[in-house]
PDB file of N, CA and C in Angstrom:
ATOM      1  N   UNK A   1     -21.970 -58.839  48.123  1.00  0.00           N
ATOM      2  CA  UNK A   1     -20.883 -58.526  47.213  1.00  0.00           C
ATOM      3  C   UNK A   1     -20.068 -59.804  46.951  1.00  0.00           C
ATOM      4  N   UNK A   2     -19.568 -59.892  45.657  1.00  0.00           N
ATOM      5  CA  UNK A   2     -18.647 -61.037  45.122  1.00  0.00           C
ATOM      6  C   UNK A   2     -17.753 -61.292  45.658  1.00  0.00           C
ATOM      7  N   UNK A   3     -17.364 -62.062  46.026  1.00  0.00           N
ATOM      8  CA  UNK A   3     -15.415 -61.789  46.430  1.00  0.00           C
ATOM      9  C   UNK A   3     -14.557 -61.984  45.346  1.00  0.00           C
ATOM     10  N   UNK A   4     -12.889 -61.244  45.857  1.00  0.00           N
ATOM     11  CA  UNK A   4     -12.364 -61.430  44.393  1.00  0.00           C
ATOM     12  C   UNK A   4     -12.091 -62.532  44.010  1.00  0.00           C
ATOM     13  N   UNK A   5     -11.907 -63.208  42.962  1.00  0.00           N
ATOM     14  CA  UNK A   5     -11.220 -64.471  42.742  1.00  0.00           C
ATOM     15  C   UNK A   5      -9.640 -64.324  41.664  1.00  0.00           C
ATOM     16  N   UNK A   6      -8.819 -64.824  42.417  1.00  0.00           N
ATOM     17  CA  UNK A   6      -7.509 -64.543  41.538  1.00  0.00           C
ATOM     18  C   UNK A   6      -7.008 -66.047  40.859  1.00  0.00           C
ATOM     19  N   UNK A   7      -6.954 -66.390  39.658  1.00  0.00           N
ATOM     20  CA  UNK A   7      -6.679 -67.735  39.456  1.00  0.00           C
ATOM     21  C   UNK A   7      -5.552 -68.135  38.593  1.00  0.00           C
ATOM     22  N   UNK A   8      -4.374 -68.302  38.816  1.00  0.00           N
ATOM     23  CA  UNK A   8      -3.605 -68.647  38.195  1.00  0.00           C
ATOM     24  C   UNK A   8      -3.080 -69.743  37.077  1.00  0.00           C
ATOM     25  N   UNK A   9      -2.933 -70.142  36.126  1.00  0.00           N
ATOM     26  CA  UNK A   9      -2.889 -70.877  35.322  1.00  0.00           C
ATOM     27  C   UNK A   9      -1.652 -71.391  34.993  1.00  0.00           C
ATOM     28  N   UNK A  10      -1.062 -72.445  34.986  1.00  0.00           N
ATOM     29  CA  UNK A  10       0.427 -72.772  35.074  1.00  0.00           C
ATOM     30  C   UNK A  10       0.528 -74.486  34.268  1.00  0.00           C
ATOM     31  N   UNK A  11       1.255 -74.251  33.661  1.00  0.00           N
ATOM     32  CA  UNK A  11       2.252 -75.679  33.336  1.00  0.00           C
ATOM     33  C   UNK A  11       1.263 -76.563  31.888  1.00  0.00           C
ATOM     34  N   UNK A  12       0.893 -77.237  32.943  1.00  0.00           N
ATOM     35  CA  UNK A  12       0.017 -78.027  31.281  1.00  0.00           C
ATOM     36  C   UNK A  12      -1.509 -77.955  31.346  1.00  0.00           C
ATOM     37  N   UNK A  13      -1.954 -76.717  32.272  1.00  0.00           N
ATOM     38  CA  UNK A  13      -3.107 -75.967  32.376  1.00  0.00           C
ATOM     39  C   UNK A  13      -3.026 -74.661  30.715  1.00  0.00           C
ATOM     40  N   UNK A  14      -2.029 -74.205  30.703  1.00  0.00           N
ATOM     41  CA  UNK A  14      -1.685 -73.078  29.967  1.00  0.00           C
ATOM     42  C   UNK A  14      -2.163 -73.736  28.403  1.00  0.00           C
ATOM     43  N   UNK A  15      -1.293 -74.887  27.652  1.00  0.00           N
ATOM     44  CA  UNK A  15      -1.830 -75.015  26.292  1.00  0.00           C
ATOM     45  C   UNK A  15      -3.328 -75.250  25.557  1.00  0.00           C
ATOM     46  N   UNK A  16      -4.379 -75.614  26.637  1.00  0.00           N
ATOM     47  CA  UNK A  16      -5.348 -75.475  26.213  1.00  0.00           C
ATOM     48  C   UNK A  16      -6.059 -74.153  25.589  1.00  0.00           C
ATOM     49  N   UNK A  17      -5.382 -73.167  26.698  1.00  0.00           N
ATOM     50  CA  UNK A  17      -5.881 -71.480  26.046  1.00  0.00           C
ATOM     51  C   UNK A  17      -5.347 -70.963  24.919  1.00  0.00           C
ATOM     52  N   UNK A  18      -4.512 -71.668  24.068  1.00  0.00           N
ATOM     53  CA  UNK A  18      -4.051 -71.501  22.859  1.00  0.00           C
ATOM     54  C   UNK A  18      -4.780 -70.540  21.980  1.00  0.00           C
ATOM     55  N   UNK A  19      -4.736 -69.229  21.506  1.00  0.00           N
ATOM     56  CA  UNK A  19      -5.506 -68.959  20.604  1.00  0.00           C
ATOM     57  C   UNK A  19      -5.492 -69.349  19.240  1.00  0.00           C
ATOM     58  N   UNK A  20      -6.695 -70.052  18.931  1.00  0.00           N
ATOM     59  CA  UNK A  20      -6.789 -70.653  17.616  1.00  0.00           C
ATOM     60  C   UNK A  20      -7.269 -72.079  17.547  1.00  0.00           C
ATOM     61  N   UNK A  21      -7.081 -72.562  18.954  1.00  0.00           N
ATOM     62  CA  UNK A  21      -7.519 -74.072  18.818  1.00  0.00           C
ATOM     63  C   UNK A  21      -8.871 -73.809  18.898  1.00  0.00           C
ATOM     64  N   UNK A  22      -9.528 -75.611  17.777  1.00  0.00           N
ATOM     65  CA  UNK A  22     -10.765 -76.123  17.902  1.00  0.00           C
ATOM     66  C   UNK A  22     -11.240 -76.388  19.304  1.00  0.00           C
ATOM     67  N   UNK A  23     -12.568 -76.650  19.801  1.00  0.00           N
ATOM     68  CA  UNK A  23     -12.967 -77.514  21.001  1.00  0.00           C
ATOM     69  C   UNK A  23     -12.491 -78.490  21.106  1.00  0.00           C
ATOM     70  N   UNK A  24     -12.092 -79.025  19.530  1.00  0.00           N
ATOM     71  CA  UNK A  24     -11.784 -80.614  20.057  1.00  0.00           C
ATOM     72  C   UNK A  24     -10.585 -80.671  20.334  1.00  0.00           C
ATOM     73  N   UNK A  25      -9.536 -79.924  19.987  1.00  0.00           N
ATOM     74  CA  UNK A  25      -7.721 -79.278  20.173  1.00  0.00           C
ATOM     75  C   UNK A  25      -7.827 -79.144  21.747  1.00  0.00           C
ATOM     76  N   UNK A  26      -8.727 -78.559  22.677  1.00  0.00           N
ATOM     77  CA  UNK A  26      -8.282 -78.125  23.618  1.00  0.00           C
ATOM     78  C   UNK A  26      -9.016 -79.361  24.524  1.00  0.00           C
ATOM     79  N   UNK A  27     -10.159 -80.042  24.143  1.00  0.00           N
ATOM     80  CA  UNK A  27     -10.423 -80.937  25.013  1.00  0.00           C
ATOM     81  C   UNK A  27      -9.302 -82.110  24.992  1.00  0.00           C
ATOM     82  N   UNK A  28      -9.040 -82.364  23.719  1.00  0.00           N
ATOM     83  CA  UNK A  28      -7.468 -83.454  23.861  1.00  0.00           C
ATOM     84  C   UNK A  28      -6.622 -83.301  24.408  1.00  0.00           C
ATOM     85  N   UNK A  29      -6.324 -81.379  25.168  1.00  0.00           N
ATOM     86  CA  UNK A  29      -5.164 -81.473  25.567  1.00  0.00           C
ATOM     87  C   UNK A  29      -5.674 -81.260  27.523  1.00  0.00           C
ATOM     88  N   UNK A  30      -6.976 -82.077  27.427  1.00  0.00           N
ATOM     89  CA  UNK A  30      -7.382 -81.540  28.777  1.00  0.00           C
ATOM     90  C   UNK A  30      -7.907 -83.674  29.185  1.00  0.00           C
ATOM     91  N   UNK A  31      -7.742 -84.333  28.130  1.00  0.00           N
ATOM     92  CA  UNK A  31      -7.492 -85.891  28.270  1.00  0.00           C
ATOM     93  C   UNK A  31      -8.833 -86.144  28.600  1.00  0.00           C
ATOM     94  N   UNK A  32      -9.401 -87.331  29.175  1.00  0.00           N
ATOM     95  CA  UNK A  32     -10.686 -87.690  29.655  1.00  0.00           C
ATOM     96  C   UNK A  32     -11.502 -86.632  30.203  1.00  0.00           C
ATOM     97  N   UNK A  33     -11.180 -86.057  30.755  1.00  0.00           N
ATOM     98  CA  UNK A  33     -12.722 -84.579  31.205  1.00  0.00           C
ATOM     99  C   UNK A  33     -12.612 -83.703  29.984  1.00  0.00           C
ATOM    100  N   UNK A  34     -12.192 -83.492  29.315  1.00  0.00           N
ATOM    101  CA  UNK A  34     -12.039 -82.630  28.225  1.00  0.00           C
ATOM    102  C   UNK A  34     -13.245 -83.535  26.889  1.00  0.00           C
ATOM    103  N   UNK A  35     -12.876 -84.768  26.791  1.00  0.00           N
ATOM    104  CA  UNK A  35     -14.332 -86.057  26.163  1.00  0.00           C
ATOM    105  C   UNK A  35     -15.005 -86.145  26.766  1.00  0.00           C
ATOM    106  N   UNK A  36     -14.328 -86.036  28.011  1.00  0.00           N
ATOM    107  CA  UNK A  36     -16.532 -86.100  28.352  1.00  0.00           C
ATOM    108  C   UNK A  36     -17.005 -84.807  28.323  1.00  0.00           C
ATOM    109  N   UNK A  37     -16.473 -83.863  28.578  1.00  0.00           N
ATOM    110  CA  UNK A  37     -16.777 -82.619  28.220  1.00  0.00           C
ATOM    111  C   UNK A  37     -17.666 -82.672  26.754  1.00  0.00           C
ATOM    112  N   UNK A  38     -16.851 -82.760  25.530  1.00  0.00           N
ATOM    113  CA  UNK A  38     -17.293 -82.776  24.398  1.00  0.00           C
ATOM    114  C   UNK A  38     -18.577 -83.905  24.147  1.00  0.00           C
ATOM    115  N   UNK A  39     -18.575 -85.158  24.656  1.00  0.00           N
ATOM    116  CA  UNK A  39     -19.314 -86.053  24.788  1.00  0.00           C
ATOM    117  C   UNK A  39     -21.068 -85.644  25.444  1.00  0.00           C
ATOM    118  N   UNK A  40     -20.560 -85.238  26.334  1.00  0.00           N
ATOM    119  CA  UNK A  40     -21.687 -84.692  27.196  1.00  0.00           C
ATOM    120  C   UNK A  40     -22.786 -83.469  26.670  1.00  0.00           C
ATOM    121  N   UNK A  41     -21.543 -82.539  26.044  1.00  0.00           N
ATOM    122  CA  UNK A  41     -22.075 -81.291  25.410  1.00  0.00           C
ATOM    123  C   UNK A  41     -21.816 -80.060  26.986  1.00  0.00           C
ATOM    124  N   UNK A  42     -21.415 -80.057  27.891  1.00  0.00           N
ATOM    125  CA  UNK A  42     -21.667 -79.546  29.079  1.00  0.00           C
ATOM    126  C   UNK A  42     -20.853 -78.519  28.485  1.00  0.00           C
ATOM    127  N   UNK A  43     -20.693 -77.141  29.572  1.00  0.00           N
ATOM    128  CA  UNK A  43     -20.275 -75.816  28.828  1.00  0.00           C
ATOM    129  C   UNK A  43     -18.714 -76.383  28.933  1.00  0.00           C
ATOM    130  N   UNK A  44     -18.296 -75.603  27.880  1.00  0.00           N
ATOM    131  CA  UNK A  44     -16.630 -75.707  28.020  1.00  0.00           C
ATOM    132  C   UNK A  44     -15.845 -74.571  28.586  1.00  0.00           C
ATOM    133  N   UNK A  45     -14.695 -75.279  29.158  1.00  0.00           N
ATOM    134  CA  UNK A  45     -14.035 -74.310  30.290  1.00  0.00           C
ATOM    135  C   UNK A  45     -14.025 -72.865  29.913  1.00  0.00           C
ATOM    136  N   UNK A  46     -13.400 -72.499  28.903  1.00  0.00           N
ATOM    137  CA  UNK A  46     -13.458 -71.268  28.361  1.00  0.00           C
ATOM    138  C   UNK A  46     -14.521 -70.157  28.262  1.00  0.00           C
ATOM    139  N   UNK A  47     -15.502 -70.970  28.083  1.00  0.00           N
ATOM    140  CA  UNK A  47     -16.993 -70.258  28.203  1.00  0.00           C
ATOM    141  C   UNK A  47     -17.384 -69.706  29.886  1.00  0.00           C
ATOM    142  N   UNK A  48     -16.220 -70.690  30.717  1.00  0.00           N
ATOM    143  CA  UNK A  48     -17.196 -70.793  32.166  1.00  0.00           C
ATOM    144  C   UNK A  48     -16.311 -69.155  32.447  1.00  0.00           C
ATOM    145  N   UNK A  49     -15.058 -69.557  32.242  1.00  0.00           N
ATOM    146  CA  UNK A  49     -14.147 -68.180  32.691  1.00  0.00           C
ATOM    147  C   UNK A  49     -14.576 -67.136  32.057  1.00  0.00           C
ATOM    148  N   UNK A  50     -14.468 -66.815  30.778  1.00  0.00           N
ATOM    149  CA  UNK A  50     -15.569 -65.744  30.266  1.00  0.00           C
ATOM    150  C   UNK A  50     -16.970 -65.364  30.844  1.00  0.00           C
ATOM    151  N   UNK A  51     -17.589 -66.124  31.097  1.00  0.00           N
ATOM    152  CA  UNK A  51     -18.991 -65.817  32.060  1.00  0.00           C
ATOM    153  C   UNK A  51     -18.276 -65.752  33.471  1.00  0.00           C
ATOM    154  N   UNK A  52     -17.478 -66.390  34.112  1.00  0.00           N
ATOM    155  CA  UNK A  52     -17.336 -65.722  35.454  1.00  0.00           C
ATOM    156  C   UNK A  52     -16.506 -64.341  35.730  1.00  0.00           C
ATOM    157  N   UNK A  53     -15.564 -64.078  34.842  1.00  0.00           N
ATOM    158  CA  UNK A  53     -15.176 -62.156  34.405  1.00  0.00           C
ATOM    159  C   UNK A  53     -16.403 -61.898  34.545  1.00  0.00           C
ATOM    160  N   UNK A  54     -17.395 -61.917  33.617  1.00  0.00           N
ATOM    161  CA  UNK A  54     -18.266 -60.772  33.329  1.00  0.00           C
ATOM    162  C   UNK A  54     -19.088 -60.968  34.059  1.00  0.00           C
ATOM    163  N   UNK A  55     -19.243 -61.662  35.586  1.00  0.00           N
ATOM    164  CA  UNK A  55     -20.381 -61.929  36.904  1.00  0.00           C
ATOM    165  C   UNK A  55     -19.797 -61.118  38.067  1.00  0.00           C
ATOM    166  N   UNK A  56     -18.041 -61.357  37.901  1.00  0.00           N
ATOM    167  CA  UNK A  56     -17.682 -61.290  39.186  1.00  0.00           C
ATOM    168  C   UNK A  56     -16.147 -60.551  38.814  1.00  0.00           C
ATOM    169  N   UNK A  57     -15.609 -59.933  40.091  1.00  0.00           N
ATOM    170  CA  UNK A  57     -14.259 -59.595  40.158  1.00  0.00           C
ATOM    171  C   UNK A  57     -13.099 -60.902  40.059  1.00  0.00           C
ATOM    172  N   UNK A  58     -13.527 -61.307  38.941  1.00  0.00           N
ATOM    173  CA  UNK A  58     -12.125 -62.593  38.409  1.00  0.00           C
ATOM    174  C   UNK A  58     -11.297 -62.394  37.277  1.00  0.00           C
ATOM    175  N   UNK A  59      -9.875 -62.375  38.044  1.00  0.00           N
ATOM    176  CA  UNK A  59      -8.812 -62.423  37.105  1.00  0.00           C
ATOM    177  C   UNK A  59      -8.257 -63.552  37.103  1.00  0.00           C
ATOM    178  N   UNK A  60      -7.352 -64.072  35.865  1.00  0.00           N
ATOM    179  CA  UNK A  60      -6.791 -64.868  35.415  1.00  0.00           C
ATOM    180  C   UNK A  60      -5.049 -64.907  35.090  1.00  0.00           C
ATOM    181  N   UNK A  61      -4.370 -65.653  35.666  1.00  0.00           N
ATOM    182  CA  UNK A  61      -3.075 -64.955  35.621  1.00  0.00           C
ATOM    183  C   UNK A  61      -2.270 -65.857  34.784  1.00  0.00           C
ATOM    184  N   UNK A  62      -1.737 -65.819  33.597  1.00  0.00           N
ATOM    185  CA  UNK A  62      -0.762 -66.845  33.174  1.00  0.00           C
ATOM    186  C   UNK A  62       0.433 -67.342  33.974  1.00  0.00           C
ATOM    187  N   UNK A  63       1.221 -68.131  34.353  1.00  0.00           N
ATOM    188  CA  UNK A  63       2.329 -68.479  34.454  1.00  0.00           C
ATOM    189  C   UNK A  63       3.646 -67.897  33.594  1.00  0.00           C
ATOM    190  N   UNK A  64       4.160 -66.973  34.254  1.00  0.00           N
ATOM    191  CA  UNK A  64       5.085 -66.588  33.031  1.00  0.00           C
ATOM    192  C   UNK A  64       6.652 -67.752  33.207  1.00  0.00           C
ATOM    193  N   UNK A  65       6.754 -68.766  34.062  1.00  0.00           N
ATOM    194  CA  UNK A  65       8.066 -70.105  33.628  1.00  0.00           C
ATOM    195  C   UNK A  65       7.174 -70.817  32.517  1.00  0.00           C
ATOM    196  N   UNK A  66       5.721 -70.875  32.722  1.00  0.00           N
ATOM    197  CA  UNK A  66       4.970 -71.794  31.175  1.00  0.00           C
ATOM    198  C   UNK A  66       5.202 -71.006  29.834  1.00  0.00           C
ATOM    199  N   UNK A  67       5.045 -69.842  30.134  1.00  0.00           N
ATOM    200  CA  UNK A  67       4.734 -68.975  28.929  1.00  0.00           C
ATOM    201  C   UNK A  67       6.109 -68.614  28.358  1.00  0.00           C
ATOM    202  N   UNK A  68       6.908 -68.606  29.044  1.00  0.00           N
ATOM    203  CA  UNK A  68       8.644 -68.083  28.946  1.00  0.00           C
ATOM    204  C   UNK A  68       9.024 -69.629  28.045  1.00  0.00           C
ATOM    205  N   UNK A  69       8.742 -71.356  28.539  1.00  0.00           N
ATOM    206  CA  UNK A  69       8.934 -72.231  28.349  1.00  0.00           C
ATOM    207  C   UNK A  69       8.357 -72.659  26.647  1.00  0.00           C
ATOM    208  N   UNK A  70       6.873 -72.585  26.763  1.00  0.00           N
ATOM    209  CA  UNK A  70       6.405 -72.406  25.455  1.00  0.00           C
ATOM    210  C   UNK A  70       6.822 -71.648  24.381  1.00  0.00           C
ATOM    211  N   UNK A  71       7.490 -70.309  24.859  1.00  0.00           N
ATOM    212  CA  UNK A  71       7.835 -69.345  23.675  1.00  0.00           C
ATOM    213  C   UNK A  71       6.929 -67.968  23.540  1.00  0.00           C
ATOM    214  N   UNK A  72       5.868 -67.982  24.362  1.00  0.00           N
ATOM    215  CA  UNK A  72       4.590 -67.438  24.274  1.00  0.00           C
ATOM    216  C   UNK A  72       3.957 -65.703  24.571  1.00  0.00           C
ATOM    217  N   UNK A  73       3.641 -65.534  24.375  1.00  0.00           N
ATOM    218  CA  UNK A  73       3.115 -64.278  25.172  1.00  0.00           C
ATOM    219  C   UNK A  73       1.779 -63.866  25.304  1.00  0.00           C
ATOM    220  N   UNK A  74       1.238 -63.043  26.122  1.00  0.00           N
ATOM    221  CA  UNK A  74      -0.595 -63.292  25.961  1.00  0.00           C
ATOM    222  C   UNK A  74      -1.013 -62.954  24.828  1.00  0.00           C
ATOM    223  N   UNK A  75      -0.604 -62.656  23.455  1.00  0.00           N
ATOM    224  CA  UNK A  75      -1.515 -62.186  22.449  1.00  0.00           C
ATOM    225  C   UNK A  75      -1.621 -63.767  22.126  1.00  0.00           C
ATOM    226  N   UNK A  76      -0.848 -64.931  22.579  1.00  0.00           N
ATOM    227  CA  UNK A  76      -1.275 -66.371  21.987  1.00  0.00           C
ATOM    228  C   UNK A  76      -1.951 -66.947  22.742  1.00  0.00           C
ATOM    229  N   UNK A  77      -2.605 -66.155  23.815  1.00  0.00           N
ATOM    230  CA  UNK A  77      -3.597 -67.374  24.611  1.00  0.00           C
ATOM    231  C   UNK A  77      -5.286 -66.041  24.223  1.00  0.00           C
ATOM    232  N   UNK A  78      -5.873 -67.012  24.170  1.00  0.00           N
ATOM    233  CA  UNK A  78      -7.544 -66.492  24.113  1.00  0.00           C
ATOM    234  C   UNK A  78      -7.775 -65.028  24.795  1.00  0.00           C
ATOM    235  N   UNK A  79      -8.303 -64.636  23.342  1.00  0.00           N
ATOM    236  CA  UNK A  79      -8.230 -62.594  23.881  1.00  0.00           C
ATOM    237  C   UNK A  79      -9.227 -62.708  24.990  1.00  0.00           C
ATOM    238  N   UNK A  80      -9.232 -61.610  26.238  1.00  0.00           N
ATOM    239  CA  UNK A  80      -9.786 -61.402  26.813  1.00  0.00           C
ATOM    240  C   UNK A  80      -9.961 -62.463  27.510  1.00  0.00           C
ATOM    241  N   UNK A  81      -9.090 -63.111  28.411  1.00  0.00           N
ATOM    242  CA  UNK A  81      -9.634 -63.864  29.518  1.00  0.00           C
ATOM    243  C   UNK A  81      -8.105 -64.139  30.175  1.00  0.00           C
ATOM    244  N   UNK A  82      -6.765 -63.634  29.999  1.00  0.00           N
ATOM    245  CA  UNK A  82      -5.692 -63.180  30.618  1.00  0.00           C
ATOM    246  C   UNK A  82      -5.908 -61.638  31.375  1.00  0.00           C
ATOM    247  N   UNK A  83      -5.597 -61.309  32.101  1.00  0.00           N
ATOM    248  CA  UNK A  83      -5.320 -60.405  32.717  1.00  0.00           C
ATOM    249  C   UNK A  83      -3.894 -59.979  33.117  1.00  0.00           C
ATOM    250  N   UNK A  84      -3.338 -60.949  33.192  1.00  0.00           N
ATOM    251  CA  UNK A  84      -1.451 -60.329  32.900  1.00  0.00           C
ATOM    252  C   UNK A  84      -0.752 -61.829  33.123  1.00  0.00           C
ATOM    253  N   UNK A  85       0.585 -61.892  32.808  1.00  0.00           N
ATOM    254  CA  UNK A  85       1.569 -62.735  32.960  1.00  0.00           C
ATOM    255  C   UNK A  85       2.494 -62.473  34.043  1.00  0.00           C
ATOM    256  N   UNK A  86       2.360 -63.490  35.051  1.00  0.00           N
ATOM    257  CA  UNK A  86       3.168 -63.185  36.137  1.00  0.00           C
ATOM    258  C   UNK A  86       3.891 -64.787  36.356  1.00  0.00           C
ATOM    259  N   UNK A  87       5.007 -64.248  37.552  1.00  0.00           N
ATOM    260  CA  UNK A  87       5.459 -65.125  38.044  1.00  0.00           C
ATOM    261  C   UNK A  87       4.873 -65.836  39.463  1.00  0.00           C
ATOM    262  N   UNK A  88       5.082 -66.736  39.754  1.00  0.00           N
ATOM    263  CA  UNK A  88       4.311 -67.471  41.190  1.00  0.00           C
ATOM    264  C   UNK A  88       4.865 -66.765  42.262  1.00  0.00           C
ATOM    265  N   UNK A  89       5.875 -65.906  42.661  1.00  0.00           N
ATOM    266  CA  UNK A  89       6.024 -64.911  43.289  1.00  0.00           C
ATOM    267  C   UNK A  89       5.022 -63.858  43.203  1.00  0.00           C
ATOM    268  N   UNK A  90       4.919 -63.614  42.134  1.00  0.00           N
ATOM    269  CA  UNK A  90       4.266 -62.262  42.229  1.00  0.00           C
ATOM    270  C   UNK A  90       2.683 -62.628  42.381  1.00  0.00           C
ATOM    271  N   UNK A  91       1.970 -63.607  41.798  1.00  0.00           N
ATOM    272  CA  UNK A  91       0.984 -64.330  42.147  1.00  0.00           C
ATOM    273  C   UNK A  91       1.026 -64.252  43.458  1.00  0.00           C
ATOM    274  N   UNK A  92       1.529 -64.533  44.300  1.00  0.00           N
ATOM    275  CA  UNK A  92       1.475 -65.159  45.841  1.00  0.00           C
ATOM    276  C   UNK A  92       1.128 -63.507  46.218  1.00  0.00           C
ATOM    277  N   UNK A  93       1.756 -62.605  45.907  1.00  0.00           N
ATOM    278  CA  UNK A  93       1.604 -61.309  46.356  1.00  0.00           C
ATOM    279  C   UNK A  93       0.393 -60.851  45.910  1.00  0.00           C
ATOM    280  N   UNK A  94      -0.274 -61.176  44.804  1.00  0.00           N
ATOM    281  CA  UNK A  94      -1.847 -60.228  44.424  1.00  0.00           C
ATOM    282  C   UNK A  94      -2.420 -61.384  45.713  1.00  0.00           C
ATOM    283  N   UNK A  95      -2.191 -62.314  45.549  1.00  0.00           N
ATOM    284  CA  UNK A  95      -3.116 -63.263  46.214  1.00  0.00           C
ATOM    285  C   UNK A  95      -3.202 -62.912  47.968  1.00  0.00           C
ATOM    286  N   UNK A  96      -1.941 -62.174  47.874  1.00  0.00           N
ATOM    287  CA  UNK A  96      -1.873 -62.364  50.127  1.00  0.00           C
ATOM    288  C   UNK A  96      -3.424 -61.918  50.573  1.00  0.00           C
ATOM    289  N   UNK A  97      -3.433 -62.057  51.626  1.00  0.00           N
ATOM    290  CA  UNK A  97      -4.984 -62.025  52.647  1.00  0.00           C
ATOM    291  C   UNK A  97      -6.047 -62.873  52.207  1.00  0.00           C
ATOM    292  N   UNK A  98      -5.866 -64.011  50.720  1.00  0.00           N
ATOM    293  CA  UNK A  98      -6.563 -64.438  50.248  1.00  0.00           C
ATOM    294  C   UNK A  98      -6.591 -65.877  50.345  1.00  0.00           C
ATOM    295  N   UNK A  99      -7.715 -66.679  50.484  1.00  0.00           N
ATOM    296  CA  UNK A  99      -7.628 -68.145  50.713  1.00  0.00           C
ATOM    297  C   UNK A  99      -6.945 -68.700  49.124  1.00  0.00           C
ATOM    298  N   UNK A 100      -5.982 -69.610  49.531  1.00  0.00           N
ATOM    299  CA  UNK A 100      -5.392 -69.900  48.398  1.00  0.00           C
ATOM    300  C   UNK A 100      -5.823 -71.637  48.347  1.00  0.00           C
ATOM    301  N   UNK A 101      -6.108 -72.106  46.866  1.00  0.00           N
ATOM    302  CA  UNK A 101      -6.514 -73.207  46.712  1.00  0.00           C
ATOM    303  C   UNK A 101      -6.156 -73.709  45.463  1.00  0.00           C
ATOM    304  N   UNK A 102      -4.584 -75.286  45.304  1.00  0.00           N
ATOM    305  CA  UNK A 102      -4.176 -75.640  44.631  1.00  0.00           C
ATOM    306  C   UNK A 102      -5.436 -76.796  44.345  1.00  0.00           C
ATOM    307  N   UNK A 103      -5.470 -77.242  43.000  1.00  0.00           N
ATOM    308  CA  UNK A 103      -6.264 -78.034  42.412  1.00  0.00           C
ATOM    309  C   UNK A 103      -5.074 -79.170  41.359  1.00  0.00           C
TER     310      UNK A 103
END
């Protein structure tokens, strides 16, 4: 069996999921791995999170100080690959009993 994966998304992780941007909009706002990304042709992030939902028990959590900061709400980040808007409090709470890993 899968384990769950809970992954939170925060700060200057958040504008790439913009709904509406090009590949090339979101690799610019993701700097050198985002070109070589495009350069390379390798899958792009968006594609990987969409295929890992539909493999495994993975949710995706916005940052709601990014999303509050931006102006935003989930109908502006990429349908179907939010699962709700929370705060890093409340994050910490879906997450308890769970290995937690900042990147």
């Amino acid at each position: 069996m899968a384990p769950e994966v809970r992954i939170f998304v925060t700060m200057g992780a958040i504008p790439p999921f913009k709904k509406g941007l090009s590949k090339e909009e979101r690799a610019q706002s993701e700097s050198i791995v985002g070109n070589a990304i495009m350069e390379k042709n390798a899958p792009f992030f968006i594609d990987v999170f969409r295929q890992a939902k539909e493999l495994g028990d993975v949710k995706l959590y916005a940052c709601g100080l990014a999303m509050d900061v931006l102006g935003w709400e989930l109908e502006d980040l990429e349908e179907g690959l939010f699962d709700d808007m929370v705060g890093i409090t409340e994050f910490l709470g879906i997450a308890e009993g769970g290995e937690i890993m900042v990147i």
